[in-house]
C-alpha atoms as a PDB file:
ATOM      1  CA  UNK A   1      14.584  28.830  -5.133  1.00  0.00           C
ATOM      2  CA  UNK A   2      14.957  26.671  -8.507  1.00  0.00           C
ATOM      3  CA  UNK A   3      17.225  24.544  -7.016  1.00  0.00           C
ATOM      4  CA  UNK A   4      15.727  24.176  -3.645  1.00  0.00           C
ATOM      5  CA  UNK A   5      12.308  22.461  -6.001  1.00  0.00           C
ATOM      6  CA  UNK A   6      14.503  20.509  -7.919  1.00  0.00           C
ATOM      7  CA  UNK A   7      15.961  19.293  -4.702  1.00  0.00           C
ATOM      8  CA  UNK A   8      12.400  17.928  -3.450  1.00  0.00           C
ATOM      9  CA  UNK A   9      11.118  16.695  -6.638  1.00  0.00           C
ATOM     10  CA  UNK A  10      14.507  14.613  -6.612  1.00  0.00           C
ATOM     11  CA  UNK A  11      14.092  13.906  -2.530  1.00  0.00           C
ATOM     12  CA  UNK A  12      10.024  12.654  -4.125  1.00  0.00           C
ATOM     13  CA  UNK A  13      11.548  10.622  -6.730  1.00  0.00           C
ATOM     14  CA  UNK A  14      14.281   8.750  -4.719  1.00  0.00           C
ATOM     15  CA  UNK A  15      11.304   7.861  -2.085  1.00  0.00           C
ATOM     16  CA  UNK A  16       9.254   6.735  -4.749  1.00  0.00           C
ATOM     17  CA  UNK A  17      12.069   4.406  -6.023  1.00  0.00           C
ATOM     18  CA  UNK A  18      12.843   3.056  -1.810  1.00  0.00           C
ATOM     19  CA  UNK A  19       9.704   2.413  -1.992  1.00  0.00           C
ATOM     20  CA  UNK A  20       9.398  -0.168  -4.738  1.00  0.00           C
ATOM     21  CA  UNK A  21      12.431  -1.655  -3.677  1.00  0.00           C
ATOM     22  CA  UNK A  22      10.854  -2.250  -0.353  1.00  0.00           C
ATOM     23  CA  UNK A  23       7.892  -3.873  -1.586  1.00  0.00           C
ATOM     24  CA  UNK A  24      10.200  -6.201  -4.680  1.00  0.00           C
ATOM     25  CA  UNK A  25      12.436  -6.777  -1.892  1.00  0.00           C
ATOM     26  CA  UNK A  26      12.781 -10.599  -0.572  1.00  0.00           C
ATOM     27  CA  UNK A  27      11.336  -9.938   2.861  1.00  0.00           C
ATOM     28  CA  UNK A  28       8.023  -9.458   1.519  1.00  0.00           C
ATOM     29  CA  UNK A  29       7.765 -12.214  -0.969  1.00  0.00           C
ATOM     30  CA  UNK A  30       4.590 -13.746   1.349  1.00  0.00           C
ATOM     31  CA  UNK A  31       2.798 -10.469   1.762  1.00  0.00           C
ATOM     32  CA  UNK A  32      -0.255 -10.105   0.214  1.00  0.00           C
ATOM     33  CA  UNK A  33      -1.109  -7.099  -2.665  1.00  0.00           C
ATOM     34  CA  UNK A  34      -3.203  -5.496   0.196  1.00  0.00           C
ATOM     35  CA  UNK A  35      -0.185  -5.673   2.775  1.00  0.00           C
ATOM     36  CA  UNK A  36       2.416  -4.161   0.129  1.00  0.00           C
ATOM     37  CA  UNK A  37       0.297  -1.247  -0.661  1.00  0.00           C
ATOM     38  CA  UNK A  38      -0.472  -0.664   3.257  1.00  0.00           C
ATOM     39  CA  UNK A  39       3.059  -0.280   3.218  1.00  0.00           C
ATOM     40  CA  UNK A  40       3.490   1.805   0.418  1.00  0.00           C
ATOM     41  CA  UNK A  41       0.583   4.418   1.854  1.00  0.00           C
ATOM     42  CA  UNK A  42       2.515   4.418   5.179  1.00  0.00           C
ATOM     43  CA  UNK A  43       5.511   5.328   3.349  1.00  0.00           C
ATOM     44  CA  UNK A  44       3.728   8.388   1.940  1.00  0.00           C
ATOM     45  CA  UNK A  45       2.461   7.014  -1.193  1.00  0.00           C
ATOM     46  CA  UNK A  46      -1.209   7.981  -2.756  1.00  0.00           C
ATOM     47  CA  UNK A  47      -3.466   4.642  -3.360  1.00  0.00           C
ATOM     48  CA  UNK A  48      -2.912   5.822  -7.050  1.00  0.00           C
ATOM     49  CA  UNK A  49       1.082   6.021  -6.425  1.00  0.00           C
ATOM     50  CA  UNK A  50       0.889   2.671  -4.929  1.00  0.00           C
ATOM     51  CA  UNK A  51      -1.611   0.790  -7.164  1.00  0.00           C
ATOM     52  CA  UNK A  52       0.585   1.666 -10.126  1.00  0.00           C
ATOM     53  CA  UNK A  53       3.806   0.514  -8.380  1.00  0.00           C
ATOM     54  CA  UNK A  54       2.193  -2.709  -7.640  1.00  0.00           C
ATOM     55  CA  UNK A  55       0.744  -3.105 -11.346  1.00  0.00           C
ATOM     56  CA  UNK A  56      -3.055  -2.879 -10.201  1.00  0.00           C
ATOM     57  CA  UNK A  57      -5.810  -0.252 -10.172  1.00  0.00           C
ATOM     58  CA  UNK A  58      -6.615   2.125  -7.137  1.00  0.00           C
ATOM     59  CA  UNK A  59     -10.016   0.707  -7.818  1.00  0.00           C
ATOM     60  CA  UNK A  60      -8.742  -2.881  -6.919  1.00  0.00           C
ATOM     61  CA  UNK A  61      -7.262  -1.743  -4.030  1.00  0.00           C
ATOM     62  CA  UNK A  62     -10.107  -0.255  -2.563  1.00  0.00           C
ATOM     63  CA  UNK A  63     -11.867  -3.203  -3.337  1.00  0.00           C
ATOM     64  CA  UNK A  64      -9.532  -5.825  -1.541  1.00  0.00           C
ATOM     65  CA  UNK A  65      -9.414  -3.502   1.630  1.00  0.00           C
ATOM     66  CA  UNK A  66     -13.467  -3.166   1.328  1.00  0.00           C
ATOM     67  CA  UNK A  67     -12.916  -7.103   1.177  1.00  0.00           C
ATOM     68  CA  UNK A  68     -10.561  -7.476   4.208  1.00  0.00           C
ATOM     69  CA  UNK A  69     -13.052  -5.186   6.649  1.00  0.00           C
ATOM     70  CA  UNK A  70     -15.690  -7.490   5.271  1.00  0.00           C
ATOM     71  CA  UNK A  71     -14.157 -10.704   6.494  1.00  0.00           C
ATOM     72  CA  UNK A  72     -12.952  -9.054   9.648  1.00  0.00           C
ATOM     73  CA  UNK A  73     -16.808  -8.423  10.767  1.00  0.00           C
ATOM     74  CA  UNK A  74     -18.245 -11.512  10.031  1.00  0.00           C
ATOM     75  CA  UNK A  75     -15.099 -13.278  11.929  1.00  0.00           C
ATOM     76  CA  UNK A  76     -15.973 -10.920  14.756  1.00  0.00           C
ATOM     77  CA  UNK A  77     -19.878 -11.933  14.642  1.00  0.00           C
ATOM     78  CA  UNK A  78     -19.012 -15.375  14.397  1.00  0.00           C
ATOM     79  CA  UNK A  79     -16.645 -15.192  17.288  1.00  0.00           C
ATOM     80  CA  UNK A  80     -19.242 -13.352  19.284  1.00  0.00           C
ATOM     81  CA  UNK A  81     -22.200 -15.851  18.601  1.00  0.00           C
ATOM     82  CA  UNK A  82     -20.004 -18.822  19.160  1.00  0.00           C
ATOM     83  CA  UNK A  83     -19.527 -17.171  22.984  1.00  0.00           C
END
């Protein structure tokens, strides 16, 4: 049972560390902070887990996606008035 828990704490960190390397890698050198820590949350990562990978705050995260959805409506709304 011990060794079975140190097994997925080790199987946690190792993800955590595939992770990083995924978003440090050189494919991903144009990515924005917003598009790294997508990735990290679809690779199982908390917004906390991520933000402190990418050196920022979970706050500032939520804050840039909050942003994103923003700019996506009023794009939309334009798009739609313009028609």
């Amino acid at each position: 049972m011990e060794e079975e828990t140190s097994n997925t704490k080790w199987i946690a960190v190792i993800g955590r560390a595939l992770a990083f390397l995924c978003v440090q890698s050189e494919f991903m050198p144009n990515k924005t902070l917003l598009e790294r820590a997508d990735l990290l949350r679809k690779l199982g990562l908390s917004q906390a887990e991520a933000a402190t990978l990418l050196d920022t705050t979970p706050h500032s995260l939520h804050s840039l996606r909050h942003q994103s959805k923003k700019r996506v409506k009023v794009k939309r709304a334009t798009k739609k008035s313009k028609n």
